[in-house]
PDB file of N, CA and C in Angstrom:
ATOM      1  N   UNK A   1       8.767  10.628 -11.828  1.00  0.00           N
ATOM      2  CA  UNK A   1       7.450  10.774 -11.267  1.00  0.00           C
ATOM      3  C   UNK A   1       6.551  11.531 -12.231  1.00  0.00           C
ATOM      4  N   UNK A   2       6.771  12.306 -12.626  1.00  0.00           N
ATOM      5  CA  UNK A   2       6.465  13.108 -14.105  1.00  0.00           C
ATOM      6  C   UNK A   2       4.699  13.101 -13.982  1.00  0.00           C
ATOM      7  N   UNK A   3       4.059  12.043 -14.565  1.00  0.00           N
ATOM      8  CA  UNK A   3       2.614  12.077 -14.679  1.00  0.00           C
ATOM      9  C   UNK A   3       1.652  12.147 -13.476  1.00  0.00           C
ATOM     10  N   UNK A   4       2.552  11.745 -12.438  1.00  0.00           N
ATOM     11  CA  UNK A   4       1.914  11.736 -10.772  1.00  0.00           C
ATOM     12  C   UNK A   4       1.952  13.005 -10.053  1.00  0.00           C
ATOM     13  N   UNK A   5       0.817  13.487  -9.986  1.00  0.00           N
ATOM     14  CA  UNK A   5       0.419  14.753  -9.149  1.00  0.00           C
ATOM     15  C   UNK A   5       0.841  14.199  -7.612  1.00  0.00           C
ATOM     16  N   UNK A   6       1.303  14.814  -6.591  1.00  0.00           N
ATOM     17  CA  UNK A   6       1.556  14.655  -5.440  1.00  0.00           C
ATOM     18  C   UNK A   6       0.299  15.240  -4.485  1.00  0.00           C
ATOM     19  N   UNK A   7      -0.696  14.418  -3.869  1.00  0.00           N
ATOM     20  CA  UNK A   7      -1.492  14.594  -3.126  1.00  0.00           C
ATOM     21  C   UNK A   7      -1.242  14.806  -1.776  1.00  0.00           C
ATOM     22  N   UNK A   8      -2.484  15.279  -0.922  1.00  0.00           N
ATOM     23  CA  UNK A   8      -1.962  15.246   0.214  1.00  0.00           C
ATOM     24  C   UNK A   8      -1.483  14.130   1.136  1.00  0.00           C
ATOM     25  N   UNK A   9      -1.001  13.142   2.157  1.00  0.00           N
ATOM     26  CA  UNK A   9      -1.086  12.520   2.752  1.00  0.00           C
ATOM     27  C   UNK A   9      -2.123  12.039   3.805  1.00  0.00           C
ATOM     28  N   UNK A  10      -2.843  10.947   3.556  1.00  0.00           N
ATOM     29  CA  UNK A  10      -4.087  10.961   4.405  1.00  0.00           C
ATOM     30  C   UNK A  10      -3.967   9.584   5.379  1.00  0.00           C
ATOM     31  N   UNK A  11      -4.964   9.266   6.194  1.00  0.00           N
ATOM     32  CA  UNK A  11      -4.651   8.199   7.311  1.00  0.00           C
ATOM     33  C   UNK A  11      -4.689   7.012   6.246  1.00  0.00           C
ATOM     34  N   UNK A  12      -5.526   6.625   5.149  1.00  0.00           N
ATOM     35  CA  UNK A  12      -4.655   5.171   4.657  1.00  0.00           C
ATOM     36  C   UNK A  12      -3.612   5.104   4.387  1.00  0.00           C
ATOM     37  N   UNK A  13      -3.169   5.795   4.186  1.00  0.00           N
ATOM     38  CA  UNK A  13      -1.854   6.085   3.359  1.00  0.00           C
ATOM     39  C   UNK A  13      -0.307   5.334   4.733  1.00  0.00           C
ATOM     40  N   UNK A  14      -0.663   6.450   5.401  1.00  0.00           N
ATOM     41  CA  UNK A  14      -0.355   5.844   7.173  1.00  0.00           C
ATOM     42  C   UNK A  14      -0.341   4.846   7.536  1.00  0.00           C
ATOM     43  N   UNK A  15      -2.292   4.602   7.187  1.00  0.00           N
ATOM     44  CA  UNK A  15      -2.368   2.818   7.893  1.00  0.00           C
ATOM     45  C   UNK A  15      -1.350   1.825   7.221  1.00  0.00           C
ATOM     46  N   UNK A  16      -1.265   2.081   6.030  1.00  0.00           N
ATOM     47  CA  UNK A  16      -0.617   1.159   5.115  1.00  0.00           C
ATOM     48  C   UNK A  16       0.770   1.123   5.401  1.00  0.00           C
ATOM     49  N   UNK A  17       1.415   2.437   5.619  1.00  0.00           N
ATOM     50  CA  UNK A  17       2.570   2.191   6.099  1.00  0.00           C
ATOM     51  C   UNK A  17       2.954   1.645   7.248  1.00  0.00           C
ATOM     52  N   UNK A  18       2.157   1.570   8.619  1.00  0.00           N
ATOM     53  CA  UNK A  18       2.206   1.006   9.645  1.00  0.00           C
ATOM     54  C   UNK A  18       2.198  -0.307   9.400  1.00  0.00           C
ATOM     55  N   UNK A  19       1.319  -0.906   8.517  1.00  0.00           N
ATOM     56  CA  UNK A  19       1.071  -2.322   8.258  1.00  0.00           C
ATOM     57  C   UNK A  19       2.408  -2.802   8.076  1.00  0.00           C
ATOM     58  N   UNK A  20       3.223  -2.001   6.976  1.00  0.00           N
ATOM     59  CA  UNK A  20       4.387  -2.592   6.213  1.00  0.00           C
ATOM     60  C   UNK A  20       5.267  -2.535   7.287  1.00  0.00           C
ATOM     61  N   UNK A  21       5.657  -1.540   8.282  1.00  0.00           N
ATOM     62  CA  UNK A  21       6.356  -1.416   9.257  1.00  0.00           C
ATOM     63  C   UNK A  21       6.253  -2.274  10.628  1.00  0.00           C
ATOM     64  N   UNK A  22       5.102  -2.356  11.214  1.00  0.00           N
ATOM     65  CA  UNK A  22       4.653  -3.823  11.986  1.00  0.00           C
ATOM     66  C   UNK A  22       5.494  -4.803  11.675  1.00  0.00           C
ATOM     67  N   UNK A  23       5.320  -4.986   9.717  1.00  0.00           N
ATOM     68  CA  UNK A  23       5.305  -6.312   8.932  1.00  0.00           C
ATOM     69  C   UNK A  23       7.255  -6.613   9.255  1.00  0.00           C
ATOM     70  N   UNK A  24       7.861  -5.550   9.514  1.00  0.00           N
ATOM     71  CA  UNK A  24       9.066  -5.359   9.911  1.00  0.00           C
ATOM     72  C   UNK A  24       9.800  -5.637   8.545  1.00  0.00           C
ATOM     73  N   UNK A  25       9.075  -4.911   7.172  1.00  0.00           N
ATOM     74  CA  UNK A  25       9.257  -4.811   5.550  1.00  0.00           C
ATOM     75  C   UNK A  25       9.775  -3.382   5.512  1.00  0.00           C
ATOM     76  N   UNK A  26      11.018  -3.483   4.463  1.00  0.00           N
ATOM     77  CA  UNK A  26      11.445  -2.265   3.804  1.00  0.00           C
ATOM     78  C   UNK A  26      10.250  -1.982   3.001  1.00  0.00           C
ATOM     79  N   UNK A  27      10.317  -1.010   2.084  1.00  0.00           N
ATOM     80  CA  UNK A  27       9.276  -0.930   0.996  1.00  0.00           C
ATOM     81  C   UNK A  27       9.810  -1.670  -0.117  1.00  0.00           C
ATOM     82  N   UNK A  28      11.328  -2.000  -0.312  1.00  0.00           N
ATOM     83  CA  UNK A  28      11.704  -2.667  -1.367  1.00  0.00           C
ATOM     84  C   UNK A  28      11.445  -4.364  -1.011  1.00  0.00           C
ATOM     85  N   UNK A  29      11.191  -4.760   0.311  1.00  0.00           N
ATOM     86  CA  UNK A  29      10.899  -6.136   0.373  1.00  0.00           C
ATOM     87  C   UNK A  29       9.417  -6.490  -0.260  1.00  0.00           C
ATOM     88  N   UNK A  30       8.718  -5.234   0.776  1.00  0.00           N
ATOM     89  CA  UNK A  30       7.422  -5.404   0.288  1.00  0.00           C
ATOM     90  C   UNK A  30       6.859  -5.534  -0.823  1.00  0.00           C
ATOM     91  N   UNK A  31       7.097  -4.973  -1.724  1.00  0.00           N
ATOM     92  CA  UNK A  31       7.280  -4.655  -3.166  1.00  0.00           C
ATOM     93  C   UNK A  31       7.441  -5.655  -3.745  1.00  0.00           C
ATOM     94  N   UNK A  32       9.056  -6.244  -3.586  1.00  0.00           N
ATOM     95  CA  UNK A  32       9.272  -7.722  -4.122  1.00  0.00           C
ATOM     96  C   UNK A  32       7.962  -8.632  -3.711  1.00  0.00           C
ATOM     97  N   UNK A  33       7.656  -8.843  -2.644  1.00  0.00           N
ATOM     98  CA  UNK A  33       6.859  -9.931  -2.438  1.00  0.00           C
ATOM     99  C   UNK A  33       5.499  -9.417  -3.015  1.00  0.00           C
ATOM    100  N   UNK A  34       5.076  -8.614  -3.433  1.00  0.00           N
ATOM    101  CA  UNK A  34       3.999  -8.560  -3.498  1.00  0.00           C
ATOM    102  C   UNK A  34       3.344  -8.083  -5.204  1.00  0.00           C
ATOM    103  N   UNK A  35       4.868  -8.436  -5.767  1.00  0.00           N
ATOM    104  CA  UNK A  35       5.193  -8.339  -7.445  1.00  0.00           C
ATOM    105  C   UNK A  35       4.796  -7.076  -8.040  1.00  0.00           C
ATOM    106  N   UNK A  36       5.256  -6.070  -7.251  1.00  0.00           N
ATOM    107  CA  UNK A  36       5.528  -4.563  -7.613  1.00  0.00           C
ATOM    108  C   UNK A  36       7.117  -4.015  -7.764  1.00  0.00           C
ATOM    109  N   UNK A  37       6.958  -3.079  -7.861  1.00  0.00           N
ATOM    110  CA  UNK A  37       7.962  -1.939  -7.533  1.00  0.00           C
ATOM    111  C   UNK A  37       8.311  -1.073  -6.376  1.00  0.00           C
ATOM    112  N   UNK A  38       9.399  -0.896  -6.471  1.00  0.00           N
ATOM    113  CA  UNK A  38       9.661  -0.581  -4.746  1.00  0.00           C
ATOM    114  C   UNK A  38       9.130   1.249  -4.918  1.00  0.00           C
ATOM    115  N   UNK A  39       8.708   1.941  -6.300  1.00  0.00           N
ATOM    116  CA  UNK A  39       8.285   3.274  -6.623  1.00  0.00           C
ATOM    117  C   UNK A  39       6.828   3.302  -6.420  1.00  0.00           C
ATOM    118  N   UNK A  40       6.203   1.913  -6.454  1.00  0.00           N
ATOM    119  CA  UNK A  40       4.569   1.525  -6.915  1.00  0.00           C
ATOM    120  C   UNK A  40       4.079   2.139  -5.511  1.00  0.00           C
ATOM    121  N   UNK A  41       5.081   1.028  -4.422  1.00  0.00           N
ATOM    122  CA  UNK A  41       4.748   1.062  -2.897  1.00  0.00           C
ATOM    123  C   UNK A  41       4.992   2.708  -2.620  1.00  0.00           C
ATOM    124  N   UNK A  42       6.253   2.856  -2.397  1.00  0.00           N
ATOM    125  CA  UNK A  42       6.361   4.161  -2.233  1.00  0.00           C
ATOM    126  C   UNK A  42       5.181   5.431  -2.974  1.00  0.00           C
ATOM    127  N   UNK A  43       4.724   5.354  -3.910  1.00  0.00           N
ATOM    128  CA  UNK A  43       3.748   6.098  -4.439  1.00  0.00           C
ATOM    129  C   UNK A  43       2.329   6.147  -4.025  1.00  0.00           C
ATOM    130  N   UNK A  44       1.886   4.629  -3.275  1.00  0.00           N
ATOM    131  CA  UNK A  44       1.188   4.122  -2.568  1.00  0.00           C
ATOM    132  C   UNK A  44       0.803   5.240  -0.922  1.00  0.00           C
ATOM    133  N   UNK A  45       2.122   4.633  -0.600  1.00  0.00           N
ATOM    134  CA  UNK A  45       2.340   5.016   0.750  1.00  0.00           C
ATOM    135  C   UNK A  45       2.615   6.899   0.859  1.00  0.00           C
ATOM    136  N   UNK A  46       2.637   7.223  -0.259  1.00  0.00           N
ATOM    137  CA  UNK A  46       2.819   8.826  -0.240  1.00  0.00           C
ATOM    138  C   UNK A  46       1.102   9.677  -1.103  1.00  0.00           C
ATOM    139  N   UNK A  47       0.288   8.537  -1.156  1.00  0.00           N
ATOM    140  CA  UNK A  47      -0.766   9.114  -1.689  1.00  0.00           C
ATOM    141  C   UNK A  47      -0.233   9.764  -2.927  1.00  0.00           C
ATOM    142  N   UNK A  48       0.434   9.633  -3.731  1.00  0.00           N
ATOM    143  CA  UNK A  48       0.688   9.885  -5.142  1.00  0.00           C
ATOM    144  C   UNK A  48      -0.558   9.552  -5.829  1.00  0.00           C
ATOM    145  N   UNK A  49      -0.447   7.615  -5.712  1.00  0.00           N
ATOM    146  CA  UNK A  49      -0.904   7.273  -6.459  1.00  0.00           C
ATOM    147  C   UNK A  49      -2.829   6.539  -5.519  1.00  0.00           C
ATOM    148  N   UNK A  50      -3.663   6.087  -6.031  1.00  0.00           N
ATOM    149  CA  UNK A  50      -4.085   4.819  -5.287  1.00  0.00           C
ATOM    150  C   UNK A  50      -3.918   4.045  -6.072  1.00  0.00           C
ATOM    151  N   UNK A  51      -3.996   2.802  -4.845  1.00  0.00           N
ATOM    152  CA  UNK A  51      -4.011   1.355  -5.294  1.00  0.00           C
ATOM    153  C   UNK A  51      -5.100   0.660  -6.050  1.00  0.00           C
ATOM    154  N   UNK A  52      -5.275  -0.103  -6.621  1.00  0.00           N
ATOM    155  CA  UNK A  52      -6.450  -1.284  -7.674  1.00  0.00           C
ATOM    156  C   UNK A  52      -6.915  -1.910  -6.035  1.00  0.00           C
ATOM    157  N   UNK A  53      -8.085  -2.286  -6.133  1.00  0.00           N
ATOM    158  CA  UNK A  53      -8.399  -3.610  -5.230  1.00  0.00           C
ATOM    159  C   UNK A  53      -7.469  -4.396  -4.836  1.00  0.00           C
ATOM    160  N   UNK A  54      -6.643  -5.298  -6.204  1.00  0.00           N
ATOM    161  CA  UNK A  54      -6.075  -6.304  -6.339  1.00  0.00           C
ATOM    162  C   UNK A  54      -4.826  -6.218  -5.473  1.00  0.00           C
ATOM    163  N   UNK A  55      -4.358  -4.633  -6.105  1.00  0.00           N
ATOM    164  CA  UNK A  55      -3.211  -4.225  -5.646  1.00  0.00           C
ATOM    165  C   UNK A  55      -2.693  -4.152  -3.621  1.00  0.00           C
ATOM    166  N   UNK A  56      -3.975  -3.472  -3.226  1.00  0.00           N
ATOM    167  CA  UNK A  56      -3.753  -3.323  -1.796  1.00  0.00           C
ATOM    168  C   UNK A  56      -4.211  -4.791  -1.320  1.00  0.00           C
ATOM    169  N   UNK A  57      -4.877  -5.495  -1.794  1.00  0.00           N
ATOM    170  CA  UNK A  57      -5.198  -6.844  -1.138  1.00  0.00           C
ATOM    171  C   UNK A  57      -3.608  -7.854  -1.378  1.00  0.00           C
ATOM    172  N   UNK A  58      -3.038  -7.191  -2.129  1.00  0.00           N
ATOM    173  CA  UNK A  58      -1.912  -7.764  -2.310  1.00  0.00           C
ATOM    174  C   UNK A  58      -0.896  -7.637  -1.557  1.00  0.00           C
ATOM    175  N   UNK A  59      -0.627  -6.835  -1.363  1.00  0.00           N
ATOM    176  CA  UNK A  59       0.123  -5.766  -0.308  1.00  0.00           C
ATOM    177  C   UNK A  59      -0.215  -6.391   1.421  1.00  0.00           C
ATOM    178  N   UNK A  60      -1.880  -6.047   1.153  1.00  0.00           N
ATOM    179  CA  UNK A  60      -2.448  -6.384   2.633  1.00  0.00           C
ATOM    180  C   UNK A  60      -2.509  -7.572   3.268  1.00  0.00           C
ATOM    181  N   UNK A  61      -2.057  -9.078   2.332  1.00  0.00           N
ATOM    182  CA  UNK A  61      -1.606 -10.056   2.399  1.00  0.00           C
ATOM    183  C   UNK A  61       0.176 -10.336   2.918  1.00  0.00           C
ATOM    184  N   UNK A  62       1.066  -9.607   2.340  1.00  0.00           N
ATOM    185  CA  UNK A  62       2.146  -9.584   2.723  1.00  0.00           C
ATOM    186  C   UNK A  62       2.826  -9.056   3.977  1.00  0.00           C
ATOM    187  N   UNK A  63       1.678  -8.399   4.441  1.00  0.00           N
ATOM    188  CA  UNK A  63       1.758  -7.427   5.654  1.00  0.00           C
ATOM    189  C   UNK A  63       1.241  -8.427   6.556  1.00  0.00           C
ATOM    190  N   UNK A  64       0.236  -9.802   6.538  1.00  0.00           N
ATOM    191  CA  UNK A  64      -0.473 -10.776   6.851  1.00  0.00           C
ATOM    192  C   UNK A  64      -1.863 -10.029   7.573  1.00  0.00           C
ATOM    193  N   UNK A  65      -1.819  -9.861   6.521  1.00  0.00           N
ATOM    194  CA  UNK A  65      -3.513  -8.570   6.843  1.00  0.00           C
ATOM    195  C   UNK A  65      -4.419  -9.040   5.607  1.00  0.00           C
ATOM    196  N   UNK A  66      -5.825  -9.085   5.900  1.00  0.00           N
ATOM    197  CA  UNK A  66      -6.821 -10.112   4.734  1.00  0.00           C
ATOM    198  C   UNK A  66      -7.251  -8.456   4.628  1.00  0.00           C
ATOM    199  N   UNK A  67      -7.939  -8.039   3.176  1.00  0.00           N
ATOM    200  CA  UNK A  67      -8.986  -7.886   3.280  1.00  0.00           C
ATOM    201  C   UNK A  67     -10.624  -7.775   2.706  1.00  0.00           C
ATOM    202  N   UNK A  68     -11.271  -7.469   3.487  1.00  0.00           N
ATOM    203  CA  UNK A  68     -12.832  -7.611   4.154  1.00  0.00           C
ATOM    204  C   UNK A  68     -13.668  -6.539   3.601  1.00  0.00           C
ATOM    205  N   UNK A  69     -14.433  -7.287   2.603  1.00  0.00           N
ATOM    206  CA  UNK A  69     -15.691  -6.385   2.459  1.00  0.00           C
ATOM    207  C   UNK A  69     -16.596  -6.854   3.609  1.00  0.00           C
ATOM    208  N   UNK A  70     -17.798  -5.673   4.325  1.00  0.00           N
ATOM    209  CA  UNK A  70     -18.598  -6.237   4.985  1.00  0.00           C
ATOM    210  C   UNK A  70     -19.950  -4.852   4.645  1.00  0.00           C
ATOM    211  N   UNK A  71     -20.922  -5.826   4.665  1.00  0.00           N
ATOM    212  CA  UNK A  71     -22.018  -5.209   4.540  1.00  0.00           C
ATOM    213  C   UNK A  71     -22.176  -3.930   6.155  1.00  0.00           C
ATOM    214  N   UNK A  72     -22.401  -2.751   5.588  1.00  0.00           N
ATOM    215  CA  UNK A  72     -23.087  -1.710   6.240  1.00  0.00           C
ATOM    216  C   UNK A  72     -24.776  -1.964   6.899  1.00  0.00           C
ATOM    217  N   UNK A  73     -24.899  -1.766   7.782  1.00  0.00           N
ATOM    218  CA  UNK A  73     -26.596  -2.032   8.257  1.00  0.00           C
ATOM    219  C   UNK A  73     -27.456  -0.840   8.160  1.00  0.00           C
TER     220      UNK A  73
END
């Protein structure tokens, strides 16, 4: 883990894990399917790290979750 500061844990971090857990996904399935590392997810899900766009839309697909930009009014 070496270069990764350990942050606090916050509600995405949560949401995301709920998603994967719903998804009835280890973190090492998830991972596989979603052409990561089972450390990427886990780093993810512990607020280590954040995710790229690409990355959580990737994720948020495997979980069968889209997501949605939407304009603010």
């Amino acid at each position: 883990m070496g270069r990764y500061k350990k942050l606090r844990k916050n509600e995405w971090c949560s949401m995301i894990t709920q998603c994967r857990e719903e998804a009835g996904l280890t973190q090492q399935q998830a991972a596989k399917a979603a052409g990561l590392s089972k450390n990427h997810v886990y780093y993810i899900e512990n607020n280590i790290i954040s995710p790229t766009v690409v990355t959580l839309d990737e994720l948020l697909r495997v979980y069968g979750y889209e997501l949605e930009i939407v304009k603010c009014h």
